[in-house]
Protein backbone atom coordinates (compact mmCIF):
# COMPACT_ATOMS: atom_id res chain seq x y z
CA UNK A 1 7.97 69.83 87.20
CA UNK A 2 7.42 73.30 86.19
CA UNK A 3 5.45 74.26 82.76
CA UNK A 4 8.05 76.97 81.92
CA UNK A 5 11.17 74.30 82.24
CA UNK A 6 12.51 75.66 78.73
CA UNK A 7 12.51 79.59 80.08
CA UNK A 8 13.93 78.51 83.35
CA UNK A 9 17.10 76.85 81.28
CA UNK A 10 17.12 79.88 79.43
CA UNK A 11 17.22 82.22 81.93
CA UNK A 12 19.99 79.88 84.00
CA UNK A 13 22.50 80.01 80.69
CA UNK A 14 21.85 83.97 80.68
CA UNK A 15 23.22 83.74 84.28
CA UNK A 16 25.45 81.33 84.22
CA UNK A 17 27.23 84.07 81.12
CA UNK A 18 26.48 86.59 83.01
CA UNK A 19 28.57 85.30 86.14
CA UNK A 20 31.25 83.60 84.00
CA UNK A 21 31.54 87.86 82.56
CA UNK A 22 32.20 88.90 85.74
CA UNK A 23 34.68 86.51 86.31
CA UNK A 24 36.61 87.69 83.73
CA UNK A 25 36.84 90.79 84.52
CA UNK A 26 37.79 90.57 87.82
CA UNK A 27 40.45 88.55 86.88
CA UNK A 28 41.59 91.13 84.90
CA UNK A 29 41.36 94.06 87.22
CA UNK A 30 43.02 91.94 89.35
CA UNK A 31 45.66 91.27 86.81
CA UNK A 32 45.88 95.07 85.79
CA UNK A 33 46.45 96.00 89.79
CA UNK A 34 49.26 93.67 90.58
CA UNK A 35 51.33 94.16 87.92
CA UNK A 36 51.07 98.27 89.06
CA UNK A 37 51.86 96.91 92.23
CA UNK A 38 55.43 95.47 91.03
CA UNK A 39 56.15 98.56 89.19
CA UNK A 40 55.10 100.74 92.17
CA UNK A 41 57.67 98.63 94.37
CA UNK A 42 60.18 98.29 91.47
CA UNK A 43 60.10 102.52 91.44
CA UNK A 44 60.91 102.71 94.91
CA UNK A 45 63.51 100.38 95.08
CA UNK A 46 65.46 101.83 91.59
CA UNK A 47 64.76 105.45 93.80
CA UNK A 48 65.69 104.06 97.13
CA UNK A 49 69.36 103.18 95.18
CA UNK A 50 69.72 106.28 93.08
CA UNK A 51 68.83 108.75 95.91
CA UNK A 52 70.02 106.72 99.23
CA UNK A 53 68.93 109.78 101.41
């Protein structure tokens, strides 16, 4: 067992945040980019009907 057990628990947590951060945010990019998506297709379609040529 290693001497430094309480800094290596430490240091996990800060990593374990860290990750669980990144996560997020992802997520939320993610989020962000599909709804553009939809209204990037929704645009074209509502164009595609006014101007059929």
């Amino acid at each position: 067992m290693s001497c430094n057990t309480n800094t290596d628990i430490a240091l996990k947590k800060q990593h374990t945040e860290k990750n669980k951060e990144e996560a997020a945010q992802c997520t939320k990019l993610w989020a962000k980019r599909m709804k553009e998506t939809k209204e990037n297709a929704r645009n074209r379609f509502q164009r595609g009907i006014d101007c059929p040529g």
